[in-house]
PDB file of N, CA and C in Angstrom:
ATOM      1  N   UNK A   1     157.210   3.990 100.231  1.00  0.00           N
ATOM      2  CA  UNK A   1     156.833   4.505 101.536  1.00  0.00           C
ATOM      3  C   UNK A   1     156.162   3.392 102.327  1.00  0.00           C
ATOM      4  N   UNK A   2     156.486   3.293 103.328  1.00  0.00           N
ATOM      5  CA  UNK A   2     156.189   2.167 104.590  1.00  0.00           C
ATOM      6  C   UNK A   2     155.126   2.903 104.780  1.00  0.00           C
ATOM      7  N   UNK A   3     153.758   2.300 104.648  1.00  0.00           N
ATOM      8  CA  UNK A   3     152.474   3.322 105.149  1.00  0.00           C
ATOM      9  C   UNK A   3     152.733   2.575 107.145  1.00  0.00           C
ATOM     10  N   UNK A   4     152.471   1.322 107.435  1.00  0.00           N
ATOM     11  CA  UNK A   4     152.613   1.058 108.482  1.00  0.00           C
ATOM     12  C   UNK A   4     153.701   1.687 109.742  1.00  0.00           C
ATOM     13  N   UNK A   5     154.823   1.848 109.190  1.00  0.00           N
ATOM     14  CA  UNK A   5     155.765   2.996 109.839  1.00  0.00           C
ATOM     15  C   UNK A   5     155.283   4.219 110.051  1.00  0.00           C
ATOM     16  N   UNK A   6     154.623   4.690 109.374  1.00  0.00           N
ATOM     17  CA  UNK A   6     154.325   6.626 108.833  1.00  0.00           C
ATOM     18  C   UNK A   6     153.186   6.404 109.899  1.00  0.00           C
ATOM     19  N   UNK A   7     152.311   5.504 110.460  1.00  0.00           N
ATOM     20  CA  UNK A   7     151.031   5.379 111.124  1.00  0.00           C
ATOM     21  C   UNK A   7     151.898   5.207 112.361  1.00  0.00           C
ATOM     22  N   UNK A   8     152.626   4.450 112.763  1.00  0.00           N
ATOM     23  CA  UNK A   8     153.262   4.529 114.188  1.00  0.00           C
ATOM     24  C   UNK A   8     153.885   5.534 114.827  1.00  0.00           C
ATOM     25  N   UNK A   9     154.484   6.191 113.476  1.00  0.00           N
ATOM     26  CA  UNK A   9     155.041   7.259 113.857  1.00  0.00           C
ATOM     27  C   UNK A   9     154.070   9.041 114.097  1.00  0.00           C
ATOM     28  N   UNK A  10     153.258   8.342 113.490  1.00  0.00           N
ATOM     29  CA  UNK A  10     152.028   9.663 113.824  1.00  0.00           C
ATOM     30  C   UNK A  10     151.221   9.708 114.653  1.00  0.00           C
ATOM     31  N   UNK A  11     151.208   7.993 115.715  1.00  0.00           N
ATOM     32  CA  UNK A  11     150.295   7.586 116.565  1.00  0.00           C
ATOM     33  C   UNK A  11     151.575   7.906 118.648  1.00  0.00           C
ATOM     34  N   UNK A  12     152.843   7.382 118.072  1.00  0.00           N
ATOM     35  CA  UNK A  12     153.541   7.910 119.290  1.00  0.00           C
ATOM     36  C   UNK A  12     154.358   8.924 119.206  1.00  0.00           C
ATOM     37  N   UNK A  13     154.534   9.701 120.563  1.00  0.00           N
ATOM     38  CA  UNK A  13     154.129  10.955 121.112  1.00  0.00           C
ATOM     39  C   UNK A  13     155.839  10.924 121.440  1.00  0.00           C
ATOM     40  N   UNK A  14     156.469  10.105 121.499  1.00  0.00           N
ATOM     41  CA  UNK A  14     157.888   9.396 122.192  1.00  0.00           C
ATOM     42  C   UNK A  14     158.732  10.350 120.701  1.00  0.00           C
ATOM     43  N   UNK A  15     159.630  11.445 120.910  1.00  0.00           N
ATOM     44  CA  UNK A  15     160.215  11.678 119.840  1.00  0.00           C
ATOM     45  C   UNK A  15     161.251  11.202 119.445  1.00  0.00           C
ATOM     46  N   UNK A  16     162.018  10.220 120.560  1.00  0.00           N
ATOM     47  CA  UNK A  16     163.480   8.868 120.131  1.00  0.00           C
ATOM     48  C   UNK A  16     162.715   8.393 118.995  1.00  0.00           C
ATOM     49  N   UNK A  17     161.539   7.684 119.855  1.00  0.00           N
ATOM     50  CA  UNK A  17     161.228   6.742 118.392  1.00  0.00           C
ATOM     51  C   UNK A  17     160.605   6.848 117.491  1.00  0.00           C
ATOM     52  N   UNK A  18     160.504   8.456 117.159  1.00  0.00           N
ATOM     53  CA  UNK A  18     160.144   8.882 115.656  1.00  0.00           C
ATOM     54  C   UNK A  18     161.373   8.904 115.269  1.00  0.00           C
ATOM     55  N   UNK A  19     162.544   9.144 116.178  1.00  0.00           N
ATOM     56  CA  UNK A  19     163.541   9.831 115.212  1.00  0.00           C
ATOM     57  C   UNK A  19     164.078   7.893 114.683  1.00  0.00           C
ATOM     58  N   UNK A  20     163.615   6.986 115.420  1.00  0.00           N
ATOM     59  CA  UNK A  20     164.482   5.579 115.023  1.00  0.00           C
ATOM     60  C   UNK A  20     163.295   5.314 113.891  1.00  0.00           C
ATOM     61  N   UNK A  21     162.311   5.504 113.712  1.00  0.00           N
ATOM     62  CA  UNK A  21     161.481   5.633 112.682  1.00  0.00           C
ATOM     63  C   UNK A  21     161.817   6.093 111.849  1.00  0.00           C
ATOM     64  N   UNK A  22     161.907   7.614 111.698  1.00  0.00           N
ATOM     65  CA  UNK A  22     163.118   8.098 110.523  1.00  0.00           C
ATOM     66  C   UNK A  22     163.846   7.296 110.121  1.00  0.00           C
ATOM     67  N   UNK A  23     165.092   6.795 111.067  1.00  0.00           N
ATOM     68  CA  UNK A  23     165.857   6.652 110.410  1.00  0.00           C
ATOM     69  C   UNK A  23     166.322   5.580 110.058  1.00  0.00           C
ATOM     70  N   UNK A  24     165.314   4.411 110.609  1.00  0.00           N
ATOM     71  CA  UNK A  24     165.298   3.087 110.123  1.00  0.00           C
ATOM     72  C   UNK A  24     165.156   2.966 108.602  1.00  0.00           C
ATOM     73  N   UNK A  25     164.533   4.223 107.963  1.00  0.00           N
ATOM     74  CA  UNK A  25     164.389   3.604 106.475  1.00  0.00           C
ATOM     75  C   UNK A  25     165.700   3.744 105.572  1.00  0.00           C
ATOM     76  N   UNK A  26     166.691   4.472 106.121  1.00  0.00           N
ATOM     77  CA  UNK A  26     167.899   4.563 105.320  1.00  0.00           C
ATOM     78  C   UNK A  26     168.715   3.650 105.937  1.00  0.00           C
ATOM     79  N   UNK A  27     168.626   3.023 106.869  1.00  0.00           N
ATOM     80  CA  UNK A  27     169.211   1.809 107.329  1.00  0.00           C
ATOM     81  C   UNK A  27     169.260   0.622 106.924  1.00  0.00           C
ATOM     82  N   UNK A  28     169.971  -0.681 107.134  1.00  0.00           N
ATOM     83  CA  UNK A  28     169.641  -1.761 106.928  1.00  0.00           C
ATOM     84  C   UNK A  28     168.447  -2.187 107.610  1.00  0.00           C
ATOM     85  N   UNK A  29     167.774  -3.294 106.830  1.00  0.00           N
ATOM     86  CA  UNK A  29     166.415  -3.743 107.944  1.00  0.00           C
ATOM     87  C   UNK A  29     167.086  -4.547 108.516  1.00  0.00           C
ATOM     88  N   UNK A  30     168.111  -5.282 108.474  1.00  0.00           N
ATOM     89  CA  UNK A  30     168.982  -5.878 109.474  1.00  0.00           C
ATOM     90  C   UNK A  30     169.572  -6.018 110.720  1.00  0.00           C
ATOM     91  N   UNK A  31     169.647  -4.393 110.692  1.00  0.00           N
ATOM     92  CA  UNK A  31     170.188  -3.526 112.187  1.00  0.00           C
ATOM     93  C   UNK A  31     169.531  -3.485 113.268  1.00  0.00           C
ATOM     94  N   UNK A  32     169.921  -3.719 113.860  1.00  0.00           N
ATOM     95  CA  UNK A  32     168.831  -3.719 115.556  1.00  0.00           C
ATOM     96  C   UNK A  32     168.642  -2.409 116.116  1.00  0.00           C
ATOM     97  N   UNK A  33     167.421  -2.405 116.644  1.00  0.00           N
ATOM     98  CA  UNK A  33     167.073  -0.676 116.842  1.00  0.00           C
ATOM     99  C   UNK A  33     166.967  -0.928 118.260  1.00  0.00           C
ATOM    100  N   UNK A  34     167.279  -0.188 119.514  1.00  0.00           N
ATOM    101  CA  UNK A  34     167.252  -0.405 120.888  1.00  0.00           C
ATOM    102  C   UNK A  34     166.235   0.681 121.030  1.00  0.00           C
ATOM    103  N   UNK A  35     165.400   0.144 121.855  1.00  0.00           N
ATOM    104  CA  UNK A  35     164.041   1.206 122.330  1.00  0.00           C
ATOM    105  C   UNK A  35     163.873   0.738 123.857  1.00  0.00           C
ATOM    106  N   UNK A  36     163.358   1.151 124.715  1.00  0.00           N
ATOM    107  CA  UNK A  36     162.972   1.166 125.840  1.00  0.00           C
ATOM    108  C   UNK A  36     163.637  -0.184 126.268  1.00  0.00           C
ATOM    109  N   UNK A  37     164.899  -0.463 126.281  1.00  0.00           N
ATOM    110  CA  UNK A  37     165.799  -1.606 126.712  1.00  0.00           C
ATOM    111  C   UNK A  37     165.357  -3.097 125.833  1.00  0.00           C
ATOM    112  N   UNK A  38     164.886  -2.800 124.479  1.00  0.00           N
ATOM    113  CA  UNK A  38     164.767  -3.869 124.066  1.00  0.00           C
ATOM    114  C   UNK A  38     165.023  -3.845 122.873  1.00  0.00           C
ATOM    115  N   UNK A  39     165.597  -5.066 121.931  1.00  0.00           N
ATOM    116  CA  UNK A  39     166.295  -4.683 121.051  1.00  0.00           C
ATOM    117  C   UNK A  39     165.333  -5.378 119.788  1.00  0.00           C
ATOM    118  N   UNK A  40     164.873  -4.547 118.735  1.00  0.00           N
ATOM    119  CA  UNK A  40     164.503  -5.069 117.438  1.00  0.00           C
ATOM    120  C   UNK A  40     164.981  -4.897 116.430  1.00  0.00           C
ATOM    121  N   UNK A  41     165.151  -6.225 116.149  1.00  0.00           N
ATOM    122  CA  UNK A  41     165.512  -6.477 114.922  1.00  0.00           C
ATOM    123  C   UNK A  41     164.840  -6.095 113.816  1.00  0.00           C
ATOM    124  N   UNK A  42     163.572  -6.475 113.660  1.00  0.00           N
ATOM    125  CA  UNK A  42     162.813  -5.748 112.670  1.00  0.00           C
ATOM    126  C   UNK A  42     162.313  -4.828 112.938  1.00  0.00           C
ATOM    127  N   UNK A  43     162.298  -3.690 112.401  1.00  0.00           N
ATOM    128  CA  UNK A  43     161.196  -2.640 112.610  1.00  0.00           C
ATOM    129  C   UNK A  43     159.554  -3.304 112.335  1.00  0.00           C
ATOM    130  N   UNK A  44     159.231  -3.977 112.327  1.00  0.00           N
ATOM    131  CA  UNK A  44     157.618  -4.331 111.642  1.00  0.00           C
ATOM    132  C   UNK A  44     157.203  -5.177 113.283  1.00  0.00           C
ATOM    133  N   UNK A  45     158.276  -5.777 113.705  1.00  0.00           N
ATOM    134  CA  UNK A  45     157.973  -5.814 115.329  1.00  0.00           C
ATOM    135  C   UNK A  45     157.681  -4.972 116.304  1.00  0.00           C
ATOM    136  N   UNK A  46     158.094  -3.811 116.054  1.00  0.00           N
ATOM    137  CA  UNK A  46     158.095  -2.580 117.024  1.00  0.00           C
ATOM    138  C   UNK A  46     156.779  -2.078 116.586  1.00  0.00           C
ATOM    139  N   UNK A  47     156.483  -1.860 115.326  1.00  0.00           N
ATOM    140  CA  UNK A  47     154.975  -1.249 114.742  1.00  0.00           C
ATOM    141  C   UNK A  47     153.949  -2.214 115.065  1.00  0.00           C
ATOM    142  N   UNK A  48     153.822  -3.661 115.099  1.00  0.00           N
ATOM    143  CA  UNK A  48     153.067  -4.440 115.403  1.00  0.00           C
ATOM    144  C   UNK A  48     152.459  -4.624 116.896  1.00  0.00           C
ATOM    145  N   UNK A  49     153.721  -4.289 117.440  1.00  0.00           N
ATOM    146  CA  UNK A  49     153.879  -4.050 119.368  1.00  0.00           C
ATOM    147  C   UNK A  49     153.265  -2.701 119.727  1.00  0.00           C
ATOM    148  N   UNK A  50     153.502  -2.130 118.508  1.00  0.00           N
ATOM    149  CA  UNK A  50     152.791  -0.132 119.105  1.00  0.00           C
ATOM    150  C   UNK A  50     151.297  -0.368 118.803  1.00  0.00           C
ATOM    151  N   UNK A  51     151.050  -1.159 117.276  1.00  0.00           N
ATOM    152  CA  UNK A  51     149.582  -1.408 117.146  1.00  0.00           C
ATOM    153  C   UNK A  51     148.610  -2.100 118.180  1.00  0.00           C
ATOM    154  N   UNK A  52     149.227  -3.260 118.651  1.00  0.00           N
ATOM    155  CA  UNK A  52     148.504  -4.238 119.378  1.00  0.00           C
ATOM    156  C   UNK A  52     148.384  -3.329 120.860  1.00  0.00           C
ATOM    157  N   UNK A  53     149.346  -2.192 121.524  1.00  0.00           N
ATOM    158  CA  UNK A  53     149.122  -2.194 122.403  1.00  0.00           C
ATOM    159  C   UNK A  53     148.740  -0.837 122.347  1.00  0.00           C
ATOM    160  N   UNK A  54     148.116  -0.300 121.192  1.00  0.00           N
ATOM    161  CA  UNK A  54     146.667   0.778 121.018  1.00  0.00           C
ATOM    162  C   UNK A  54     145.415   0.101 120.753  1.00  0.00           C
ATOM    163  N   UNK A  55     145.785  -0.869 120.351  1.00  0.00           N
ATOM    164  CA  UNK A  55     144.469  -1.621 120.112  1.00  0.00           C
ATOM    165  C   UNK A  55     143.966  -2.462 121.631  1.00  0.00           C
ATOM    166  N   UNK A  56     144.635  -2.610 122.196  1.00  0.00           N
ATOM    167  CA  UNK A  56     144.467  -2.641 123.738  1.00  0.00           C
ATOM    168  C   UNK A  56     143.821  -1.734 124.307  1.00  0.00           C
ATOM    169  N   UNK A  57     144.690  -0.663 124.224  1.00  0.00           N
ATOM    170  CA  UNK A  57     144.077   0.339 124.977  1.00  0.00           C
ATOM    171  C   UNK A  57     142.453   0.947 124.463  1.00  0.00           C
ATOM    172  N   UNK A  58     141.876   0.948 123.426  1.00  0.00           N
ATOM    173  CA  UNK A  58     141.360   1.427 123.041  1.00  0.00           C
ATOM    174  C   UNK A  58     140.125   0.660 123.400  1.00  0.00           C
ATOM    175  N   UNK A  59     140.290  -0.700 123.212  1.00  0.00           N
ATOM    176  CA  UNK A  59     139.361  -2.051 123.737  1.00  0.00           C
ATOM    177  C   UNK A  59     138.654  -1.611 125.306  1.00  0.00           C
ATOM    178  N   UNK A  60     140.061  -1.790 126.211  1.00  0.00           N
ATOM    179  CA  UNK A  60     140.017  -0.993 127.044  1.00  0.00           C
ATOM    180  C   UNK A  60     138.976   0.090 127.567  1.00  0.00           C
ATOM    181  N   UNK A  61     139.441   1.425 126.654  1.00  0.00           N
ATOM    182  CA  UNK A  61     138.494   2.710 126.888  1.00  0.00           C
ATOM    183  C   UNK A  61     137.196   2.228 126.711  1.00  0.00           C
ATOM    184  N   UNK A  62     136.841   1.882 125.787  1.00  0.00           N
ATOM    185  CA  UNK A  62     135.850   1.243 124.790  1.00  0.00           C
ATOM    186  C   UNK A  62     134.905   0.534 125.946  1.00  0.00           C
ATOM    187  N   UNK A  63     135.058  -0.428 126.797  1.00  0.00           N
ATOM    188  CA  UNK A  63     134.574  -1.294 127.577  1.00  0.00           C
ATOM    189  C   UNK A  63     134.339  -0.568 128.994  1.00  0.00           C
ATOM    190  N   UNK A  64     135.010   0.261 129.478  1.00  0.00           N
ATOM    191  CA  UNK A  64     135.003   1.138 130.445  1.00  0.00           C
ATOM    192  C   UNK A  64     133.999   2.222 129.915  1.00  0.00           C
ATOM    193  N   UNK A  65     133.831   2.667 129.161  1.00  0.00           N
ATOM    194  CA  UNK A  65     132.739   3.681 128.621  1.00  0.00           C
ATOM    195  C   UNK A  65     131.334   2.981 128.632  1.00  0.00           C
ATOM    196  N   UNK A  66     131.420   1.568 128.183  1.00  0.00           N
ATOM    197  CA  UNK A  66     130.341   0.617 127.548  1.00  0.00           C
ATOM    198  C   UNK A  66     129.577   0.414 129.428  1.00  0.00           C
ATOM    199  N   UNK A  67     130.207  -0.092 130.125  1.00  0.00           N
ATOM    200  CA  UNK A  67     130.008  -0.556 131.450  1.00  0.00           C
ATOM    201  C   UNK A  67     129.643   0.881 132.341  1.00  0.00           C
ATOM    202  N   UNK A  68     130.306   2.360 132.318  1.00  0.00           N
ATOM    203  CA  UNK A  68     129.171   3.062 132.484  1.00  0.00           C
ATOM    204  C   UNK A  68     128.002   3.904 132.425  1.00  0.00           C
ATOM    205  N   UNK A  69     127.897   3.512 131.019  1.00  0.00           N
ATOM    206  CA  UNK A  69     126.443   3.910 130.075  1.00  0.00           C
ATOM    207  C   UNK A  69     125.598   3.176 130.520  1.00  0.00           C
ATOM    208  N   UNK A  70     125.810   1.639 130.656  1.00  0.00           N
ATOM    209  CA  UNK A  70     125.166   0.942 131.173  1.00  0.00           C
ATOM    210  C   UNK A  70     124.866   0.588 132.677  1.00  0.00           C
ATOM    211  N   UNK A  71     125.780   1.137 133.480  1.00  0.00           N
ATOM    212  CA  UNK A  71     125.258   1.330 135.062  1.00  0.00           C
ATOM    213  C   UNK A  71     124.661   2.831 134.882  1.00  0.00           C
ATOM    214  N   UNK A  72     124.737   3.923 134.096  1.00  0.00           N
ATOM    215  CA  UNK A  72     123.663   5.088 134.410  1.00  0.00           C
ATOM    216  C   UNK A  72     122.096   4.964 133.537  1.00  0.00           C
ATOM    217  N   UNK A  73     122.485   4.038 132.648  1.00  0.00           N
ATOM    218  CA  UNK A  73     121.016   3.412 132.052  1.00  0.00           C
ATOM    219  C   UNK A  73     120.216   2.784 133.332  1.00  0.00           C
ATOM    220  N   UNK A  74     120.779   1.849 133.553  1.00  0.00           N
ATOM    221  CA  UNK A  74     119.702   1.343 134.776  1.00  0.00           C
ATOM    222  C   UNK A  74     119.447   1.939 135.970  1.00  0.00           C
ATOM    223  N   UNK A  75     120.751   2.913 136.531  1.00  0.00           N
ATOM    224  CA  UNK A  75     120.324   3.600 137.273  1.00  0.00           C
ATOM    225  C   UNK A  75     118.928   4.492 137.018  1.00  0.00           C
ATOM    226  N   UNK A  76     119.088   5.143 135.660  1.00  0.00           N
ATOM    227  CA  UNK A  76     117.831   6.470 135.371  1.00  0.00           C
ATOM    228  C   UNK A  76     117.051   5.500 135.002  1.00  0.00           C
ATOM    229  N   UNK A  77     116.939   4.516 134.539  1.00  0.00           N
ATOM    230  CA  UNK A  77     115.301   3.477 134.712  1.00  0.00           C
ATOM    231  C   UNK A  77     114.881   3.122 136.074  1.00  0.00           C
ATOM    232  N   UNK A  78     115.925   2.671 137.277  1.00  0.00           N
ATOM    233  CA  UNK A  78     115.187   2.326 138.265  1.00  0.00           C
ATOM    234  C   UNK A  78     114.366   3.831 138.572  1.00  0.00           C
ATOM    235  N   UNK A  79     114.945   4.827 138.592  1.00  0.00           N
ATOM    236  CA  UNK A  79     114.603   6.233 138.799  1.00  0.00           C
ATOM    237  C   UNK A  79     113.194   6.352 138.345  1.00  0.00           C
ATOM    238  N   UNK A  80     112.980   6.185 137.445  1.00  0.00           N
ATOM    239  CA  UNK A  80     112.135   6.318 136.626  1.00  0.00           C
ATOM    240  C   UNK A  80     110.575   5.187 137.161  1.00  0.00           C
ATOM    241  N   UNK A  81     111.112   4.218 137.284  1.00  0.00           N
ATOM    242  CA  UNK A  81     110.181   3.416 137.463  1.00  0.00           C
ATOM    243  C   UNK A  81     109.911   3.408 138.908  1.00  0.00           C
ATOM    244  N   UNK A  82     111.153   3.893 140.241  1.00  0.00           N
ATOM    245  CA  UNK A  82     110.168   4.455 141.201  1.00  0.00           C
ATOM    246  C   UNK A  82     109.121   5.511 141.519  1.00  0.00           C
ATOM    247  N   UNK A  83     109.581   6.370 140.212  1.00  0.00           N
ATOM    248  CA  UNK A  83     108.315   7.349 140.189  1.00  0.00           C
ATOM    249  C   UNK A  83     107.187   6.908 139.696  1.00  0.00           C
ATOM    250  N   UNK A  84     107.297   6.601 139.031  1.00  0.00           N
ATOM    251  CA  UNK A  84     106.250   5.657 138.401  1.00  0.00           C
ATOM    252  C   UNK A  84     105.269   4.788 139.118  1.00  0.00           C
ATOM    253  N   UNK A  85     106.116   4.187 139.608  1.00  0.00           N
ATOM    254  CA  UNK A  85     104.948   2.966 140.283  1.00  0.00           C
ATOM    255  C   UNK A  85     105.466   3.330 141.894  1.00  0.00           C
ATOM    256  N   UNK A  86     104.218   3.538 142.735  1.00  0.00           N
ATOM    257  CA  UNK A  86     104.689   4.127 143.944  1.00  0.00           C
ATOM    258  C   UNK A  86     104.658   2.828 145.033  1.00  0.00           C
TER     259      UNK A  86
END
């Protein structure tokens, strides 16, 4: 069992390319799989390309969440410290 396949295929939502997931494993790894107009040759390219570009995204979310915790942190301190000191 390809654990790296079984993770791509449980991570996209796209049901073509579960079904080329399927059925890449009774295939040659030789065979070129066509997905969104591009052609792979290996399947371990296509899983590497789905990983890197969740791991993007997630960086992404991640940094956008980080940036406004940290503009409502300083916001509720300036808050704070105009009550404070008049």
């Amino acid at each position: 069992m390809d654990f790296k396949t079984d993770y791509v295929r449980q991570q996209v939502k796209d049901e073509r390319l579960q079904d080329l997931l399927i059925k890449s494993r009774a295939r040659n790894k030789y065979s070129p799989v066509q997905y969104q107009g591009r052609t792979y040759w290996c399947l371990e390219e296509l899983t590497k390309e789905k990983e890197l570009e969740s791991r993007h995204k997630v960086i992404r979310e991640m940094t956008i969440l980080g940036i406004a915790s940290m503009i409502i942190l300083i916001t509720s301190m300036y808050g704070v410290a105009s009550i404070i000191l008049p």
